[in-house]
PDB file of N, CA and C in Angstrom:
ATOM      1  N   UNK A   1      68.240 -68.257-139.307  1.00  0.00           N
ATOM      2  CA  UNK A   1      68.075 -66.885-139.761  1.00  0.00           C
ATOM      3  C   UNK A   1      69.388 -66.379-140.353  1.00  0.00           C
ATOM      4  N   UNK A   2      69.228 -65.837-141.386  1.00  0.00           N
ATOM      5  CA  UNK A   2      70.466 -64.863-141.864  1.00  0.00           C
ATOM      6  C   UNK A   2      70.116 -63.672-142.130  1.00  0.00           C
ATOM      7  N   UNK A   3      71.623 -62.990-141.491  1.00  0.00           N
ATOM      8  CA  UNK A   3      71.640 -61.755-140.868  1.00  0.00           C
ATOM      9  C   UNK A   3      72.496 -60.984-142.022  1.00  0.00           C
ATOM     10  N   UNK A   4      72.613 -59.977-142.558  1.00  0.00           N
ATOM     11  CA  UNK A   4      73.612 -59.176-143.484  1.00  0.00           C
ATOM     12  C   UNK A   4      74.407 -59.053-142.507  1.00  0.00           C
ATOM     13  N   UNK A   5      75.669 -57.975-143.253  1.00  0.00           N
ATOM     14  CA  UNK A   5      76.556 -57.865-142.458  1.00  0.00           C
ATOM     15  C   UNK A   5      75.774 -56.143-141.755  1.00  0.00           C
ATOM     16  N   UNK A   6      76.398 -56.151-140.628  1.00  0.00           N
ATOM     17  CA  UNK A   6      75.108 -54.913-140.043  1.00  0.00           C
ATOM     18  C   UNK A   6      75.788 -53.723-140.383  1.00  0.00           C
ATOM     19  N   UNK A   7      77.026 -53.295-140.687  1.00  0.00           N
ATOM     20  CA  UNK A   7      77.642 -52.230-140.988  1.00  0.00           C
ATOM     21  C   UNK A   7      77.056 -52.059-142.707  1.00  0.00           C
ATOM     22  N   UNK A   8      77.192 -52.778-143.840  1.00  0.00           N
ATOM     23  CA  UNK A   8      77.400 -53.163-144.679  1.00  0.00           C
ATOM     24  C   UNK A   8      75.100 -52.664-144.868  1.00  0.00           C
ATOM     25  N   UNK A   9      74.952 -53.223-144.410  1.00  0.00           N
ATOM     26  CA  UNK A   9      73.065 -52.810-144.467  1.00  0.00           C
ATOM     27  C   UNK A   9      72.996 -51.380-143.643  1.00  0.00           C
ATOM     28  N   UNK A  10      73.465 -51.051-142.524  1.00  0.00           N
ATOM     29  CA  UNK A  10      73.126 -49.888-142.339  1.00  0.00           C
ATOM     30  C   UNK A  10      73.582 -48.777-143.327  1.00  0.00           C
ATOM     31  N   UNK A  11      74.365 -48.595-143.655  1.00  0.00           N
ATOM     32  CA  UNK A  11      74.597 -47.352-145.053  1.00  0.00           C
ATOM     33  C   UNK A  11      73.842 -47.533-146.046  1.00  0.00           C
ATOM     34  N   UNK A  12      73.494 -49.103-146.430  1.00  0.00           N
ATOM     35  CA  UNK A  12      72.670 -48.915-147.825  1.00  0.00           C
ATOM     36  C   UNK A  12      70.838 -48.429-147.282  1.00  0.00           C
ATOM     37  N   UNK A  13      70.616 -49.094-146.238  1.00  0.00           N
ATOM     38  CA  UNK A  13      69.428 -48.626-145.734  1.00  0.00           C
ATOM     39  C   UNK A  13      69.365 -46.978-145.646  1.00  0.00           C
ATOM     40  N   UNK A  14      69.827 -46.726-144.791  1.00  0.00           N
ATOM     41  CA  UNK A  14      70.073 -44.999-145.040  1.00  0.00           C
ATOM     42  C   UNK A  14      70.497 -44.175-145.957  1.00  0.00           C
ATOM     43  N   UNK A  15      71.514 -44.576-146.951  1.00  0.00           N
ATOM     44  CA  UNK A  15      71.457 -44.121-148.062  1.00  0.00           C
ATOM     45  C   UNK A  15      70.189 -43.813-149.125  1.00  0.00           C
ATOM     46  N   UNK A  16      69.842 -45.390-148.783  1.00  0.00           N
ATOM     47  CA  UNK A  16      68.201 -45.727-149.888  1.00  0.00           C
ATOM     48  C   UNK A  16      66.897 -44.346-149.433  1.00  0.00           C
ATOM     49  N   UNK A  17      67.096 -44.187-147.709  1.00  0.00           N
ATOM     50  CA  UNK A  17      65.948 -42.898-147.231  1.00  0.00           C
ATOM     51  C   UNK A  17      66.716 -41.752-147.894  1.00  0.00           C
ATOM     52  N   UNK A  18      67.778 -41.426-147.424  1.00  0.00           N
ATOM     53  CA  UNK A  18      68.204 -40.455-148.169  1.00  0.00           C
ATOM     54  C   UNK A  18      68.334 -39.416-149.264  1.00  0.00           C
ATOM     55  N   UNK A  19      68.245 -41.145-150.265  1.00  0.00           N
ATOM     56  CA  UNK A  19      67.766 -40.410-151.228  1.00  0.00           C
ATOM     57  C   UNK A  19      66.218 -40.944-152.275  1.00  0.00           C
ATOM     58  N   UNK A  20      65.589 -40.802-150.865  1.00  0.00           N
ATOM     59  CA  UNK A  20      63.965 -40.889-150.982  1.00  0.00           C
ATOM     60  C   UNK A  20      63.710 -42.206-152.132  1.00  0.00           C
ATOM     61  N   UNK A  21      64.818 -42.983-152.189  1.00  0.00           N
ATOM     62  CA  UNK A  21      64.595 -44.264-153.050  1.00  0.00           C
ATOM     63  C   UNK A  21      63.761 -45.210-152.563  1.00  0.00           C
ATOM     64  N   UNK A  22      61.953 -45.385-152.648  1.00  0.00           N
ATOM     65  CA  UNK A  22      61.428 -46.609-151.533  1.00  0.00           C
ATOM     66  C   UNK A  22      61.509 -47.474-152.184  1.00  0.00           C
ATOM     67  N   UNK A  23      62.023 -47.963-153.396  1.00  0.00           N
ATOM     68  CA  UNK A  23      62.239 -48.975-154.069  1.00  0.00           C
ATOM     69  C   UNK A  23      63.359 -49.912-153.535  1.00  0.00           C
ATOM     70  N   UNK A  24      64.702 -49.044-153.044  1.00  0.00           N
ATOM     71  CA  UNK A  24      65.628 -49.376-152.415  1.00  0.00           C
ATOM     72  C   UNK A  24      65.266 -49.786-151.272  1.00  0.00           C
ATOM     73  N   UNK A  25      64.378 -48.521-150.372  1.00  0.00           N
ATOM     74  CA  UNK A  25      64.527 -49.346-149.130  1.00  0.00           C
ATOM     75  C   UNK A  25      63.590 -50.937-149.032  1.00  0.00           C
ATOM     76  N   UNK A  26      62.691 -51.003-149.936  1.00  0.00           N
ATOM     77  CA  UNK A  26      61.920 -52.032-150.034  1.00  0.00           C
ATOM     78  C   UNK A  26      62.585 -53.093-150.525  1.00  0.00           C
ATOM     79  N   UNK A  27      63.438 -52.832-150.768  1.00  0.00           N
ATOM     80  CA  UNK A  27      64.253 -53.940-151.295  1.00  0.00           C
ATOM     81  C   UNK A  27      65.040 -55.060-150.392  1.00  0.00           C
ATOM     82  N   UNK A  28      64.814 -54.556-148.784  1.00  0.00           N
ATOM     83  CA  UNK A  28      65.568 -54.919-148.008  1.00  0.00           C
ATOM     84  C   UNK A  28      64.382 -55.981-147.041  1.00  0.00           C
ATOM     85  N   UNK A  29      63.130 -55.808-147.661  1.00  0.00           N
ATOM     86  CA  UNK A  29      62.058 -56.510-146.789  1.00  0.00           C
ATOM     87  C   UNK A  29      61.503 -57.838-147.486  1.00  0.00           C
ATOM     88  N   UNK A  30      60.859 -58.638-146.493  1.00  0.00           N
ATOM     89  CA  UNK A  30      60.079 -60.191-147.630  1.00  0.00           C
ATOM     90  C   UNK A  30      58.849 -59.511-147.750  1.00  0.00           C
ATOM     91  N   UNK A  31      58.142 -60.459-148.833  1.00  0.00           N
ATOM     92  CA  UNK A  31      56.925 -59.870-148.956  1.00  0.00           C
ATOM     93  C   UNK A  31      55.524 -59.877-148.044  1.00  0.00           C
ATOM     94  N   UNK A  32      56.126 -60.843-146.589  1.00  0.00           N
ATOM     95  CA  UNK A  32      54.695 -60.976-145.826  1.00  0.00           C
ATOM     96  C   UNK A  32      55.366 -59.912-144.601  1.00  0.00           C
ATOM     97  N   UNK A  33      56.452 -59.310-144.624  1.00  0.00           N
ATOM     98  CA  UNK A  33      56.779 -58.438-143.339  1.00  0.00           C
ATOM     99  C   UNK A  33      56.044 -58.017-142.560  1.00  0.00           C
ATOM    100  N   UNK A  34      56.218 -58.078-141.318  1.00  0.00           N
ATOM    101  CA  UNK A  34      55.826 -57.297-140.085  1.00  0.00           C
ATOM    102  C   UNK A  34      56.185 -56.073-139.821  1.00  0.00           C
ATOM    103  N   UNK A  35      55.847 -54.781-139.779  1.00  0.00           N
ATOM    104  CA  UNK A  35      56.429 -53.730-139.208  1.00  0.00           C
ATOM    105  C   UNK A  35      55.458 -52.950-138.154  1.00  0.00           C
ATOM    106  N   UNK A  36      55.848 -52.617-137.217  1.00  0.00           N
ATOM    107  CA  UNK A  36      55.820 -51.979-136.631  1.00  0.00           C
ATOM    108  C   UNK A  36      55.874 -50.756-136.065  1.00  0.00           C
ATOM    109  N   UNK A  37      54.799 -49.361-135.906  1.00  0.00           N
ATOM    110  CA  UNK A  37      55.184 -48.556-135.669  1.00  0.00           C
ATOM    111  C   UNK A  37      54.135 -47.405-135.124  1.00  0.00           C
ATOM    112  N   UNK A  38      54.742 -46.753-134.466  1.00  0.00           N
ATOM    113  CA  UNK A  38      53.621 -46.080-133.890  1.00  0.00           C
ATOM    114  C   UNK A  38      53.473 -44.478-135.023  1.00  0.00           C
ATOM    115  N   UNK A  39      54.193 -44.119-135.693  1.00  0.00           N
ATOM    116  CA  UNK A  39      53.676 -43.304-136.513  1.00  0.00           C
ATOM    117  C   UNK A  39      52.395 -43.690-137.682  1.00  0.00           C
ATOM    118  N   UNK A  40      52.545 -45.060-138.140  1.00  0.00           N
ATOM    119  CA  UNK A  40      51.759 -45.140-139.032  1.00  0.00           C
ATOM    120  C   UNK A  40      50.100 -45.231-138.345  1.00  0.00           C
ATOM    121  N   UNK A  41      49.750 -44.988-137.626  1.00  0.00           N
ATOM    122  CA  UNK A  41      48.222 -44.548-137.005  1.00  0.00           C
ATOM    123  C   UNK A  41      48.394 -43.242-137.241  1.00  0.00           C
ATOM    124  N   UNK A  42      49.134 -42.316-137.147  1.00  0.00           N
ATOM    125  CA  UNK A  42      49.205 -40.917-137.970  1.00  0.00           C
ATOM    126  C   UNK A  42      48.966 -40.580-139.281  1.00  0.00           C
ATOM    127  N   UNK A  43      49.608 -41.365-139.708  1.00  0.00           N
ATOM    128  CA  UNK A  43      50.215 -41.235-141.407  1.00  0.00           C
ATOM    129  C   UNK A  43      49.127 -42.059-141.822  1.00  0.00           C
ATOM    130  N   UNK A  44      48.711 -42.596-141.881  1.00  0.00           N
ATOM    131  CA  UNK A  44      47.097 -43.688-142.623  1.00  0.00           C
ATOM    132  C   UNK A  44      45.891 -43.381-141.781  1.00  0.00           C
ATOM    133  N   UNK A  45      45.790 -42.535-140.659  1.00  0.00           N
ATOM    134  CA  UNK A  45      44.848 -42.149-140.442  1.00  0.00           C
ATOM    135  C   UNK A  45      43.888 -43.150-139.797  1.00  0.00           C
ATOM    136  N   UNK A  46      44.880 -44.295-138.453  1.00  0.00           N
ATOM    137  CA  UNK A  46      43.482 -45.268-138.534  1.00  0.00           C
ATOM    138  C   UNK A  46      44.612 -45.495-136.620  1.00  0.00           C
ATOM    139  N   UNK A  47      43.647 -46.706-136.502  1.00  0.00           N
ATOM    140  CA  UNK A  47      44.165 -47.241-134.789  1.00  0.00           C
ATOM    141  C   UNK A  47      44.996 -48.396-135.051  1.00  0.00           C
ATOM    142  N   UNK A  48      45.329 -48.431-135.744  1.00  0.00           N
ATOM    143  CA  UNK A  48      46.771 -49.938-136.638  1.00  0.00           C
ATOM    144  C   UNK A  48      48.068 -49.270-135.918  1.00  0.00           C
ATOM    145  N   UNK A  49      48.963 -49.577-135.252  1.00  0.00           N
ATOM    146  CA  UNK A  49      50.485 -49.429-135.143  1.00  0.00           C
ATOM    147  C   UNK A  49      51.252 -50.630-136.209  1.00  0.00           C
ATOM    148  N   UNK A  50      50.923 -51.664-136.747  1.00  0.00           N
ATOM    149  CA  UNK A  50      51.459 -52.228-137.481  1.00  0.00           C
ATOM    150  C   UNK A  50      50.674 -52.638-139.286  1.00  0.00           C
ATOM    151  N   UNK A  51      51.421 -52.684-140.014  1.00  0.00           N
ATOM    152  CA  UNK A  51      50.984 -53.308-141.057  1.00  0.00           C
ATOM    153  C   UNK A  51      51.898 -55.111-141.604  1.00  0.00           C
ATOM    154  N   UNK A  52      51.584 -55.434-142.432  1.00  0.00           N
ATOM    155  CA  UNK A  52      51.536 -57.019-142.453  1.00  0.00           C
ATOM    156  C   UNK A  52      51.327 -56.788-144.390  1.00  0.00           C
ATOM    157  N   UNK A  53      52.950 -57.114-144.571  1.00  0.00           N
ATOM    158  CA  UNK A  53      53.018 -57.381-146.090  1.00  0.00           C
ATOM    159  C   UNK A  53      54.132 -56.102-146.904  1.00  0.00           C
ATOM    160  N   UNK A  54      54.661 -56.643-147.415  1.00  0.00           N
ATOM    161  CA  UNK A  54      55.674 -55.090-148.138  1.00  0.00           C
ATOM    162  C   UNK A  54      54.332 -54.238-149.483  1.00  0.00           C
ATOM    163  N   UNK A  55      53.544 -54.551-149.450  1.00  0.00           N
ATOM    164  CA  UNK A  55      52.685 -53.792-150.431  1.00  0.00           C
ATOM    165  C   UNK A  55      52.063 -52.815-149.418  1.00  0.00           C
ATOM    166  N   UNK A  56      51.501 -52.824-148.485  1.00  0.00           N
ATOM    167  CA  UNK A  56      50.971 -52.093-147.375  1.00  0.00           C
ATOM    168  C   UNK A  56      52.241 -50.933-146.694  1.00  0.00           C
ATOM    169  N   UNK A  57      53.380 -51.586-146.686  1.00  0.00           N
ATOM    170  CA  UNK A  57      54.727 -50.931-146.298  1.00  0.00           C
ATOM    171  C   UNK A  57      55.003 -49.750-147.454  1.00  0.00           C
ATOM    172  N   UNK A  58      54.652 -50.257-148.444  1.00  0.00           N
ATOM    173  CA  UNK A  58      54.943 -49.088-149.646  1.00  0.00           C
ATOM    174  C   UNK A  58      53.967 -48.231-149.654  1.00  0.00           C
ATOM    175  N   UNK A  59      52.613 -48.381-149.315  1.00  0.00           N
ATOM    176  CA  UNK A  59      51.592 -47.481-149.160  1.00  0.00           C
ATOM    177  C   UNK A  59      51.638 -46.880-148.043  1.00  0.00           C
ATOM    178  N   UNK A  60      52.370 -47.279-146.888  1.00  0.00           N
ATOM    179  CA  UNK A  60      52.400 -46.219-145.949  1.00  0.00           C
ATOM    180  C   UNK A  60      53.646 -45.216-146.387  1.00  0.00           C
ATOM    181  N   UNK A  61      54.842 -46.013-146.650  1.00  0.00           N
ATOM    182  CA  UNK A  61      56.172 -44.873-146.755  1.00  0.00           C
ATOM    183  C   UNK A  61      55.835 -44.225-147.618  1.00  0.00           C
ATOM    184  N   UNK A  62      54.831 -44.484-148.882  1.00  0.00           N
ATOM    185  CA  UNK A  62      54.444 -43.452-150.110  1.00  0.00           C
ATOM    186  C   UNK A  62      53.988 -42.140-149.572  1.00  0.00           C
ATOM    187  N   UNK A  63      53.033 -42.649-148.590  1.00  0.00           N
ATOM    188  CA  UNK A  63      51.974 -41.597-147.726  1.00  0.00           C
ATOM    189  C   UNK A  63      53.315 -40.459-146.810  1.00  0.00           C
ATOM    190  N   UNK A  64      53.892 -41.613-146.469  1.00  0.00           N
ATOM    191  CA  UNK A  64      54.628 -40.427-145.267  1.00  0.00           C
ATOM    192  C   UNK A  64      55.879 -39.852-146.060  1.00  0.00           C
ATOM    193  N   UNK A  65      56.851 -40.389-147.290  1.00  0.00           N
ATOM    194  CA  UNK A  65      57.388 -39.746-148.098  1.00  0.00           C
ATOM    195  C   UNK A  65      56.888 -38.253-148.642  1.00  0.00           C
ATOM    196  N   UNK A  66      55.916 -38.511-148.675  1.00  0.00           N
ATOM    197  CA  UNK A  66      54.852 -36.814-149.256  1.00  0.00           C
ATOM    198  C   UNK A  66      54.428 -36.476-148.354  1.00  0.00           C
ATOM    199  N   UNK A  67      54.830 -36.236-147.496  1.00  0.00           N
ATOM    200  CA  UNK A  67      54.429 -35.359-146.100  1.00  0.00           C
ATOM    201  C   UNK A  67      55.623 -35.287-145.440  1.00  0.00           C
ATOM    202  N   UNK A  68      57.081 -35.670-146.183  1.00  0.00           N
ATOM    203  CA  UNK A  68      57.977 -35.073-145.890  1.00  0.00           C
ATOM    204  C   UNK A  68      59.562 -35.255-146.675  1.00  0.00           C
ATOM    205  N   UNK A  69      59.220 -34.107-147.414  1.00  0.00           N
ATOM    206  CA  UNK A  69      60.276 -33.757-148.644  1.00  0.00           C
ATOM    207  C   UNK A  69      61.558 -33.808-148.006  1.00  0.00           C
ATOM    208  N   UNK A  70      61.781 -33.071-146.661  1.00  0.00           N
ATOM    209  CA  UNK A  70      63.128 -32.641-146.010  1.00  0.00           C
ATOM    210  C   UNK A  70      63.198 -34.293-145.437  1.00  0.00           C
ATOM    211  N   UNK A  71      63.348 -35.113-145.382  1.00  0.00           N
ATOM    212  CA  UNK A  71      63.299 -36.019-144.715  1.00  0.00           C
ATOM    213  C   UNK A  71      64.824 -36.973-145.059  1.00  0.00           C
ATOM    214  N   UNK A  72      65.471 -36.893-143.634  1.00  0.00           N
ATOM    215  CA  UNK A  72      66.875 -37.126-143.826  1.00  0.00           C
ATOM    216  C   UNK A  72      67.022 -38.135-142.455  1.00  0.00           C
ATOM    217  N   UNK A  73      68.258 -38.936-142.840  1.00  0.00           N
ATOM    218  CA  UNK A  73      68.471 -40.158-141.511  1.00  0.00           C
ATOM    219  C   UNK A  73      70.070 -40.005-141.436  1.00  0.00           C
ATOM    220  N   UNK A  74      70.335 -39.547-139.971  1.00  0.00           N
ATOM    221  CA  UNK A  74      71.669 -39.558-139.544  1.00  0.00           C
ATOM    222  C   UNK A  74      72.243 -40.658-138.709  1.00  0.00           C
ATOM    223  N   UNK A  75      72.998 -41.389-139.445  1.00  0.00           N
ATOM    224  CA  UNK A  75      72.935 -42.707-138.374  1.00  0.00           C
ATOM    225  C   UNK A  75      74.306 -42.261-137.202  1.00  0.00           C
ATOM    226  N   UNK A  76      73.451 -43.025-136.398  1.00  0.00           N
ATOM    227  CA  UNK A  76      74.229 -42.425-135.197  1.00  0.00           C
ATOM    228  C   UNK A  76      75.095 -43.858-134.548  1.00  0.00           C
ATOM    229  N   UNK A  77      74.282 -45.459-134.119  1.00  0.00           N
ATOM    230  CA  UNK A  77      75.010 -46.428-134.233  1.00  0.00           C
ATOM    231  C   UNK A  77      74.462 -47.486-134.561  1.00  0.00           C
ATOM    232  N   UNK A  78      75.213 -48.766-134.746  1.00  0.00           N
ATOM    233  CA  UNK A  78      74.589 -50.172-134.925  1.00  0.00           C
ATOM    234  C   UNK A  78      75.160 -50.811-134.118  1.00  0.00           C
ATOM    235  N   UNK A  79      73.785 -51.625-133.791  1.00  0.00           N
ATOM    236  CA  UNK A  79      73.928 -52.805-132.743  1.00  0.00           C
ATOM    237  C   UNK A  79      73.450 -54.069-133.511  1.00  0.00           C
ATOM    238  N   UNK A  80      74.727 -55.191-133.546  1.00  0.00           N
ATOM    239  CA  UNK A  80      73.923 -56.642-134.163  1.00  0.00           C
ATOM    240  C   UNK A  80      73.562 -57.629-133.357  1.00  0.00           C
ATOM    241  N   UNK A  81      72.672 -58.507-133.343  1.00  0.00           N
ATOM    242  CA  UNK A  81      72.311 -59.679-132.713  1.00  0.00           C
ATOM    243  C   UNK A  81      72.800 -60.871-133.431  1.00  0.00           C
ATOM    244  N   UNK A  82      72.269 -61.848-133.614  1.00  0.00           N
ATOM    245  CA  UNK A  82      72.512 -62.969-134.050  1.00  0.00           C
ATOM    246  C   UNK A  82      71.514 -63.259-135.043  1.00  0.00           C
ATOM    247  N   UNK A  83      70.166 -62.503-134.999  1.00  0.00           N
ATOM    248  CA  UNK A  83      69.551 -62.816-136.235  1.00  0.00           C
ATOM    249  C   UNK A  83      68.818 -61.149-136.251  1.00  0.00           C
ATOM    250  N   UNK A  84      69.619 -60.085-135.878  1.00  0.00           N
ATOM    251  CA  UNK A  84      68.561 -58.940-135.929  1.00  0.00           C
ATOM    252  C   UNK A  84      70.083 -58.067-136.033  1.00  0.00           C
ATOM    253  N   UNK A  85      69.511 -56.649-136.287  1.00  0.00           N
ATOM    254  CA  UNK A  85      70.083 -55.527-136.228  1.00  0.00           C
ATOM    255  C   UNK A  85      68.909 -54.788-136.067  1.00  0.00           C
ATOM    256  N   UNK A  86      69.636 -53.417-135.064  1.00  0.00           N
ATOM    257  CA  UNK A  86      69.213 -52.220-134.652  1.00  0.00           C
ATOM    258  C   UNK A  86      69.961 -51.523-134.743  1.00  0.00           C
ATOM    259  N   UNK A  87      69.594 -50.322-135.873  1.00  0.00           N
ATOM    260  CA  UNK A  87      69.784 -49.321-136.050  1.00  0.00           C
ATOM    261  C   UNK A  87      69.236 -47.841-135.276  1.00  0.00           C
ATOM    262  N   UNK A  88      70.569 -47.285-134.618  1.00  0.00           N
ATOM    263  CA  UNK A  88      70.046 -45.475-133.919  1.00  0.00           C
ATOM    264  C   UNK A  88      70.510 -45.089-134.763  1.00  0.00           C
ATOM    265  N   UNK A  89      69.442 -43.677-135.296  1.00  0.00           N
ATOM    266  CA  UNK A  89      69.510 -42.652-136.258  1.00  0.00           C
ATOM    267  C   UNK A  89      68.604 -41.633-135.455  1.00  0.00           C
ATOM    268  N   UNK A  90      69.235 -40.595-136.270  1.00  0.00           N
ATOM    269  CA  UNK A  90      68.452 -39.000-136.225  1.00  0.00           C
ATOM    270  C   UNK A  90      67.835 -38.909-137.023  1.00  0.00           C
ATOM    271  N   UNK A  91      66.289 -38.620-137.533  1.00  0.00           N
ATOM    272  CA  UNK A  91      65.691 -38.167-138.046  1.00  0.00           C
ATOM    273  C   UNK A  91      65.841 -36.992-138.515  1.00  0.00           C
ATOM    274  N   UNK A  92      64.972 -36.526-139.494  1.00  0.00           N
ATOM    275  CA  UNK A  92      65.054 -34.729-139.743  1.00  0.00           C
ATOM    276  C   UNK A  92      64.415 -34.188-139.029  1.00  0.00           C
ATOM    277  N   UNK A  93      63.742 -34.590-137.799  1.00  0.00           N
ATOM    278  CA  UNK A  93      63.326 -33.976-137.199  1.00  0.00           C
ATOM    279  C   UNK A  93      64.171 -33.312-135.812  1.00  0.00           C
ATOM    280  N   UNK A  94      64.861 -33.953-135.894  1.00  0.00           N
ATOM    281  CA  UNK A  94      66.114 -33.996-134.942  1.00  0.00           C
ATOM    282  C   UNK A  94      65.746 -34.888-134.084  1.00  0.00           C
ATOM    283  N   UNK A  95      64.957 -35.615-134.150  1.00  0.00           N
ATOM    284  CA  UNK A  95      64.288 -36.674-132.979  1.00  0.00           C
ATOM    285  C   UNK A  95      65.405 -38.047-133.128  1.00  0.00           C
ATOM    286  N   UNK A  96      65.500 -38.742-131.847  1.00  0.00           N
ATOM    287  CA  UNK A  96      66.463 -39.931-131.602  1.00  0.00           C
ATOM    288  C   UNK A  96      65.545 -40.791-132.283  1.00  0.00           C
ATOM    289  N   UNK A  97      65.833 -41.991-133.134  1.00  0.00           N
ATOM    290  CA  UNK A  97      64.492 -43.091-133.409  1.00  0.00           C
ATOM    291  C   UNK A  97      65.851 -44.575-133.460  1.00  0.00           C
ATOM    292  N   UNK A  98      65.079 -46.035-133.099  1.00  0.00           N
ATOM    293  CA  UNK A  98      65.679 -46.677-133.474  1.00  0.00           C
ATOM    294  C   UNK A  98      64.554 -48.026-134.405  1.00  0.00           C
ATOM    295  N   UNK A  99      65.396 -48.783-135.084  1.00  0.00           N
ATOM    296  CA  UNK A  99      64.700 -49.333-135.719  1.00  0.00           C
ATOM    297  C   UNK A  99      65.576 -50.927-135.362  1.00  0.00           C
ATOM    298  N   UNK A 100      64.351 -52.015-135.422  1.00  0.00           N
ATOM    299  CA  UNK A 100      65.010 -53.179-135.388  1.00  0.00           C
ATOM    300  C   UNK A 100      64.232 -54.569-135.977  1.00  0.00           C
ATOM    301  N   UNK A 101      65.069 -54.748-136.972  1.00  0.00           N
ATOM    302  CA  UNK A 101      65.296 -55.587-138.014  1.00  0.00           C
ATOM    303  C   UNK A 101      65.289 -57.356-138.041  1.00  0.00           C
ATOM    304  N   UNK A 102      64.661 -57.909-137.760  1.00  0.00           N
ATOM    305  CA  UNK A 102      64.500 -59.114-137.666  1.00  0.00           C
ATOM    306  C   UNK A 102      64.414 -60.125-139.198  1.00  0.00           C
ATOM    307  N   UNK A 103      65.912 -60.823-139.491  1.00  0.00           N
ATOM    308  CA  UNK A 103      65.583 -61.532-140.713  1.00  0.00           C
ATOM    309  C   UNK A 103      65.437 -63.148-140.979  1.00  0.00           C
ATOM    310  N   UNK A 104      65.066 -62.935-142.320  1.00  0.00           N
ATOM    311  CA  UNK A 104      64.447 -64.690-142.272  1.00  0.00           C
ATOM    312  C   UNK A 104      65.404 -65.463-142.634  1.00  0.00           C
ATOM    313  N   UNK A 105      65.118 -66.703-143.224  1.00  0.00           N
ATOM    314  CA  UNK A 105      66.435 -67.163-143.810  1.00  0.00           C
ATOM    315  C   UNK A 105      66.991 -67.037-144.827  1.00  0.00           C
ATOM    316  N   UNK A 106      66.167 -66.204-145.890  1.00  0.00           N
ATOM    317  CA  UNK A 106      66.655 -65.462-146.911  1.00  0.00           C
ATOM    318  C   UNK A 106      67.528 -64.361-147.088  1.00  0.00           C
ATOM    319  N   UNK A 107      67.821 -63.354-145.860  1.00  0.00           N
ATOM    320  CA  UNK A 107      68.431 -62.189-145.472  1.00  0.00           C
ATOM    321  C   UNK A 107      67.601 -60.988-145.489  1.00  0.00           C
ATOM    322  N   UNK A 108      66.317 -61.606-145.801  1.00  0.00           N
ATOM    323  CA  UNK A 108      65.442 -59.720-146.285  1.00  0.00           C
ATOM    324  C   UNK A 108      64.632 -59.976-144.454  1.00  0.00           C
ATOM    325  N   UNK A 109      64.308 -58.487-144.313  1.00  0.00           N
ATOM    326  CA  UNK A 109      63.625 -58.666-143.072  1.00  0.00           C
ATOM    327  C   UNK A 109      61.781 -59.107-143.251  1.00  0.00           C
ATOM    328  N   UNK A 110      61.757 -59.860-141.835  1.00  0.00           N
ATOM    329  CA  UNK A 110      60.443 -60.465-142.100  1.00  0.00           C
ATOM    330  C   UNK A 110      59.931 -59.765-140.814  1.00  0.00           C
ATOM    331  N   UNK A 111      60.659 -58.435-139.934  1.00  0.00           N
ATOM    332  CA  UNK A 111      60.317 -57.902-138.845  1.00  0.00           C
ATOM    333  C   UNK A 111      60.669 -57.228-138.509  1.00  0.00           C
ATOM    334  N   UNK A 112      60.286 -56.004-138.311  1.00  0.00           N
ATOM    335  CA  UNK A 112      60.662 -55.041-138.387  1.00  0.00           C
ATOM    336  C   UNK A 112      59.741 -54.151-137.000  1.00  0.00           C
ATOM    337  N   UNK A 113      60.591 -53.471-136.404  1.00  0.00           N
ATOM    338  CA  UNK A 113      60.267 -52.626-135.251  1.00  0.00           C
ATOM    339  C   UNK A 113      60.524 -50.971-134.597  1.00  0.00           C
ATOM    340  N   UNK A 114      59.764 -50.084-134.936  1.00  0.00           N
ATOM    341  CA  UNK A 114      60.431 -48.799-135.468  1.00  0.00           C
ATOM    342  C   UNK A 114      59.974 -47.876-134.193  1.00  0.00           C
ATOM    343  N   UNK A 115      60.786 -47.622-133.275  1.00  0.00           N
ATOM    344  CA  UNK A 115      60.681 -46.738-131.919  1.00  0.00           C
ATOM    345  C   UNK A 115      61.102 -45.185-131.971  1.00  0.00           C
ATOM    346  N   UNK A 116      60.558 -44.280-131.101  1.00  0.00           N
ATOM    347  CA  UNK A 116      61.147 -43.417-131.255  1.00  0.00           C
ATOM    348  C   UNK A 116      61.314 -42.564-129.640  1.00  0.00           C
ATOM    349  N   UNK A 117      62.173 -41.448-129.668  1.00  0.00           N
ATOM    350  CA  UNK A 117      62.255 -40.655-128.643  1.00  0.00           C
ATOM    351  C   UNK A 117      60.977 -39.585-128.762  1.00  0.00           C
TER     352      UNK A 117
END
């Protein structure tokens, strides 16, 4: 597995939400990804916590991008593994969330895991 450098991906990842670029942040995933999350049964409207593929990933962040204009990420810290990073950030909601990043041997993530407070 190769890992970015985790300082070096966390700013561009948060930068990319920041400034509502999903092109950017998609840029950081393979195309059969795993993600994980318990908002997207909200946001798509179904009993799924995960989707499977970066085309499905863009149709959910499309969905939840437009349901939230103010939408800002304060990173708070990074933790690296050996083939993962986890990222803590603040949401705009002021809510704690962390996210964790599992990559392939290409460097894009093939796993992805998105928790929150």
């Amino acid at each position: 597995m190769a890992r970015p450098d985790a300082d070096s991906f966390a700013r561009e990842w948060v930068a990319a939400w920041n400034d509502h670029d999903l092109d950017g942040v998609l840029s950081h995933y393979a195309d059969g990804v795993v993600f994980h999350s318990p908002r997207i049964a909200q946001v798509l409207e179904t009993k799924e916590d995960f989707l499977t593929g970066k085309a499905a990933l863009r149709e959910y962040w499309h969905a939840a991008l437009a349901g939230a204009n103010d939408l800002f990420f304060e990173l708070d810290d990074v933790l690296a593994g050996s083939d993962a990073i986890t990222l803590l950030y603040t949401n705009h909601r002021g809510q704690s969330a962390a996210e964790t990043f599992i990559f392939d041997e290409d460097g894009e993530i093939c796993i992805a895991i998105a928790t929150y407070r």
